[in-house]
C-alpha atoms as a PDB file:
ATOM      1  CA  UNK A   1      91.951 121.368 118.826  1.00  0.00           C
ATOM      2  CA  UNK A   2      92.251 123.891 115.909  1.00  0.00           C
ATOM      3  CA  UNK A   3      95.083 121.677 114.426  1.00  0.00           C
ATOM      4  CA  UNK A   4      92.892 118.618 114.543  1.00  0.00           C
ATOM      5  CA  UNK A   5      90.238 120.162 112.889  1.00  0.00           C
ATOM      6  CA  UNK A   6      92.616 121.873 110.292  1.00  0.00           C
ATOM      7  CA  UNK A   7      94.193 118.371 109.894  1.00  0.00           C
ATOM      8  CA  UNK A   8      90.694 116.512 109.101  1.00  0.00           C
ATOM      9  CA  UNK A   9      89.348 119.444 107.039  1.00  0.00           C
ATOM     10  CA  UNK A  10      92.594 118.981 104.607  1.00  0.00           C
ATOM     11  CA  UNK A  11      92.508 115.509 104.627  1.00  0.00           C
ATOM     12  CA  UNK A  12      88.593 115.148 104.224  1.00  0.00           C
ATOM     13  CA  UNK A  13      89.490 117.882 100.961  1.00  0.00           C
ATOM     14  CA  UNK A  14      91.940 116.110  99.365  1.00  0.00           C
ATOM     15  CA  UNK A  15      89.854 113.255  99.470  1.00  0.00           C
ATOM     16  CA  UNK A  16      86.670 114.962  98.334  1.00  0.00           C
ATOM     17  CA  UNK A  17      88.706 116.951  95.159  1.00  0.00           C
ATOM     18  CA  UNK A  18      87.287 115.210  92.412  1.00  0.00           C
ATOM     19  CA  UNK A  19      83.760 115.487  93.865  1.00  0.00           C
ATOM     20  CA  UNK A  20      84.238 119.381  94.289  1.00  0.00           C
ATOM     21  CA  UNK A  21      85.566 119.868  90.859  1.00  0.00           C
ATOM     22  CA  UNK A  22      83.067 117.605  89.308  1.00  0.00           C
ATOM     23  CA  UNK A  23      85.885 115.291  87.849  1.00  0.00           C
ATOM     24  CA  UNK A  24      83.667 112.338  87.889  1.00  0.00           C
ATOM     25  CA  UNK A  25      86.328 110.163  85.878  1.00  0.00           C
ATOM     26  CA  UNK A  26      85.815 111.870  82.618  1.00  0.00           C
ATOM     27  CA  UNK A  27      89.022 113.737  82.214  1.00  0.00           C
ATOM     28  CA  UNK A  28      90.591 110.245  83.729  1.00  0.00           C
ATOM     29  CA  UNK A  29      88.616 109.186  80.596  1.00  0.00           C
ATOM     30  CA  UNK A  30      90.365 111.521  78.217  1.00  0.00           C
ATOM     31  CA  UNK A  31      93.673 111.357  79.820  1.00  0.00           C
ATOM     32  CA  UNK A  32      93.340 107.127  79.279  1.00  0.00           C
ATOM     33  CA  UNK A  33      92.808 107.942  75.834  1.00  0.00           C
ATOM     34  CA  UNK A  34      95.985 110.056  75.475  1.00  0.00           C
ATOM     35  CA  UNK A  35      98.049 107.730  77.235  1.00  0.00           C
ATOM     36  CA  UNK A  36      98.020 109.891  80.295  1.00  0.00           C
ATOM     37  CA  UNK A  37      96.062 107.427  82.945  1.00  0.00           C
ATOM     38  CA  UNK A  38      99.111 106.000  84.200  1.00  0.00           C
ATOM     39  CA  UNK A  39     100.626 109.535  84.793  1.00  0.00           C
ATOM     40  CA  UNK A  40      97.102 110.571  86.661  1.00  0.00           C
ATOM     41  CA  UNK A  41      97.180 107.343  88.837  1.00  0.00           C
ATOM     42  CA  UNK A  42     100.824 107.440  89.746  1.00  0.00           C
ATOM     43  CA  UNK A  43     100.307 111.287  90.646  1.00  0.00           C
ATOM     44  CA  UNK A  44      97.557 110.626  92.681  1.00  0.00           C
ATOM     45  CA  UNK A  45      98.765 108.090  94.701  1.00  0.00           C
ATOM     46  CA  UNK A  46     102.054 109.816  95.615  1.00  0.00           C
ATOM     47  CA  UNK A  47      99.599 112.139  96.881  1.00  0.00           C
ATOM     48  CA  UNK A  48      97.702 109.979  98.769  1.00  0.00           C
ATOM     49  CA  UNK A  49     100.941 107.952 100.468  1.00  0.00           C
ATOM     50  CA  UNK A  50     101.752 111.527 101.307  1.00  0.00           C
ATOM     51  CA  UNK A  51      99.181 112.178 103.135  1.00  0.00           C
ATOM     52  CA  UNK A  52      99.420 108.969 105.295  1.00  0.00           C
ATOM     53  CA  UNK A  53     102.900 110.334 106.335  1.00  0.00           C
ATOM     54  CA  UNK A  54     100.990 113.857 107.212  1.00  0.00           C
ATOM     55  CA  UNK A  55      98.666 111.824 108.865  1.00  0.00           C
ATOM     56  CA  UNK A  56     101.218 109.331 110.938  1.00  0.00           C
ATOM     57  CA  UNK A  57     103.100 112.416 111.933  1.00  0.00           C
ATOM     58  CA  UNK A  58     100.386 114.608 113.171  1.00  0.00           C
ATOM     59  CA  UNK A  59      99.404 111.544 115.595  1.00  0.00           C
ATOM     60  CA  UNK A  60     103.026 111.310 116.223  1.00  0.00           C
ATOM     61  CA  UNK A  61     103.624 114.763 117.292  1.00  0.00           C
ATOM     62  CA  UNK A  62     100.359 114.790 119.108  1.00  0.00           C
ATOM     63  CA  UNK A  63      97.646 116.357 116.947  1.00  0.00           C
ATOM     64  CA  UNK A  64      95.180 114.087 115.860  1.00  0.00           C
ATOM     65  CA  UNK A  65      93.508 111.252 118.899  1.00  0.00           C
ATOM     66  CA  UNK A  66      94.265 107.838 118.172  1.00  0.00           C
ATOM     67  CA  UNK A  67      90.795 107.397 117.052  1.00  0.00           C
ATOM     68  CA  UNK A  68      91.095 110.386 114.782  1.00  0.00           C
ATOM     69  CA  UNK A  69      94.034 108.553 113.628  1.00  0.00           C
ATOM     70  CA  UNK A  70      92.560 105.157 113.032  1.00  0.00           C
ATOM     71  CA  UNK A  71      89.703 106.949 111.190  1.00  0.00           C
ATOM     72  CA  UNK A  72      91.937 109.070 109.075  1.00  0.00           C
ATOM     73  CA  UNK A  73      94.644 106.810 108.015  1.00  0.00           C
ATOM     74  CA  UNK A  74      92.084 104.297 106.786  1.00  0.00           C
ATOM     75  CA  UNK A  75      90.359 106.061 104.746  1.00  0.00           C
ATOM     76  CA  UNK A  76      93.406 107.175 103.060  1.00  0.00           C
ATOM     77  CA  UNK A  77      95.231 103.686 103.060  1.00  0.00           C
ATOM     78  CA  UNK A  78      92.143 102.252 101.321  1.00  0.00           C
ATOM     79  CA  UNK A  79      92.317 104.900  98.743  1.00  0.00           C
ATOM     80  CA  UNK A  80      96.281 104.306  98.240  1.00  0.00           C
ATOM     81  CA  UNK A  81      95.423 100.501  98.077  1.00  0.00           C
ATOM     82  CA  UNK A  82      92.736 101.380  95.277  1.00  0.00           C
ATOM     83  CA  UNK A  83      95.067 103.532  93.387  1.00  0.00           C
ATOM     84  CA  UNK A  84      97.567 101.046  93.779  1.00  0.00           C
ATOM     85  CA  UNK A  85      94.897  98.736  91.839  1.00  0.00           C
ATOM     86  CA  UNK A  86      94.248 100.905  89.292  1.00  0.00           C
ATOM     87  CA  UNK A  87      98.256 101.675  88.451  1.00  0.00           C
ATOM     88  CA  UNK A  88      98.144  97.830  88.544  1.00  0.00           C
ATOM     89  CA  UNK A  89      95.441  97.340  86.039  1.00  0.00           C
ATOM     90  CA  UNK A  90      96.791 100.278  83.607  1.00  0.00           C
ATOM     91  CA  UNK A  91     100.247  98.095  83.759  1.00  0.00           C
ATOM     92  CA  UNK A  92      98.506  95.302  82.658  1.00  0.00           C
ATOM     93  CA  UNK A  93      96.848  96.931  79.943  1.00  0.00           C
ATOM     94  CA  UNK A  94      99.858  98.044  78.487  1.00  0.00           C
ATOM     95  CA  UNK A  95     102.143  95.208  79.181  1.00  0.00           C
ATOM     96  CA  UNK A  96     104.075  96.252  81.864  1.00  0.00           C
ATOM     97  CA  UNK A  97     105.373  94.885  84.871  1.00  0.00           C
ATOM     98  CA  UNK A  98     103.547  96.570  88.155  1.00  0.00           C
ATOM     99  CA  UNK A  99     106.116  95.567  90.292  1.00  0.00           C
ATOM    100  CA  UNK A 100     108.628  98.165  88.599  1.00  0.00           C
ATOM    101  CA  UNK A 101     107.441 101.188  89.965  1.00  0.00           C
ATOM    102  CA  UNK A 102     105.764  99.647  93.211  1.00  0.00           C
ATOM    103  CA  UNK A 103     106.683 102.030  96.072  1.00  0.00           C
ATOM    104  CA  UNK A 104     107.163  99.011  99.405  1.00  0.00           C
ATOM    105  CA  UNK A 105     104.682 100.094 101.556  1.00  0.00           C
ATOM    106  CA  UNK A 106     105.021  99.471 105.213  1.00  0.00           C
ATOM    107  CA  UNK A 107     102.020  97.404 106.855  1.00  0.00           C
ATOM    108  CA  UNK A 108     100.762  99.339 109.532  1.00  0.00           C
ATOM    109  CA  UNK A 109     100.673 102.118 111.609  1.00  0.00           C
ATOM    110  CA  UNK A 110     102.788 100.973 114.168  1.00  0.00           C
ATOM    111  CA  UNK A 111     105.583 100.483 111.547  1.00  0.00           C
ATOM    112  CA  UNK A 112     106.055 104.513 111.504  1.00  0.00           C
ATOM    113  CA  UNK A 113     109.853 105.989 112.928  1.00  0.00           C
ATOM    114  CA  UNK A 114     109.401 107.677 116.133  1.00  0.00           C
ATOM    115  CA  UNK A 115     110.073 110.772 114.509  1.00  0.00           C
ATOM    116  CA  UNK A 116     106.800 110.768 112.564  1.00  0.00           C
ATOM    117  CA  UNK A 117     108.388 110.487 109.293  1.00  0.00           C
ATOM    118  CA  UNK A 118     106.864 106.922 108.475  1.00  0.00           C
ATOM    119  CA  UNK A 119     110.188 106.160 106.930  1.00  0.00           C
ATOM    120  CA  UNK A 120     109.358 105.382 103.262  1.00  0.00           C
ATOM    121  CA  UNK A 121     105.878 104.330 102.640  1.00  0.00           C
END
């Protein structure tokens, strides 16, 4: 039970960051004017594919319910789907391919290794 909560309580803060630092896009602002966005959005979403593996394994090694899961890991895939946007849109600003750096992403849960690991996401 304690891991569960421990589990949502760092998920639900890495989530939540830029709402607790009161980075409300104006140092992604500044960092899009030096040239730094893409840097910030490819940072962020390593983070966040991270924490779907975190998320896959502790419902693989039986900490989180399955409907802790489901609740978790969508949240997070949707923000790793709008950071993969973003990196998408910052490519296309600056006349880059965003298939070069595309991590493949596996399509669901279900296609995490039995060992938790998720493979590479």
């Amino acid at each position: 039970m304690i891991l569960v909560l421990a589990a949502v309580v760092g998920v639900a803060v890495l989530v939540a960051w830029p709402l607790l630092t009161g980075d409300e896009g104006g140092a992604r602002e500044e960092a899009a004017a030096g040239g730094d966005a893409r840097a910030e959005v490819e940072e962020d979403l390593h983070r966040s594919l991270q924490a779907i593996r975190e998320i896959a394994f502790d419902r693989a090694s039986g900490h989180l319910s399955d409907e802790d899961f489901r609740a978790l890991d969508a949240d997070e895939r949707a923000r790793a789907v709008d950071l993969l946007r973003r990196r998408d849109a910052l490519s296309a600003d600056d006349g880059g391919d965003p298939e070069e750096t595309s991590p493949p992403l596996r399509s669901s849960p279900a296609d995490v290794d039995a060992d938790g690991s998720g493979g590479r996401l």
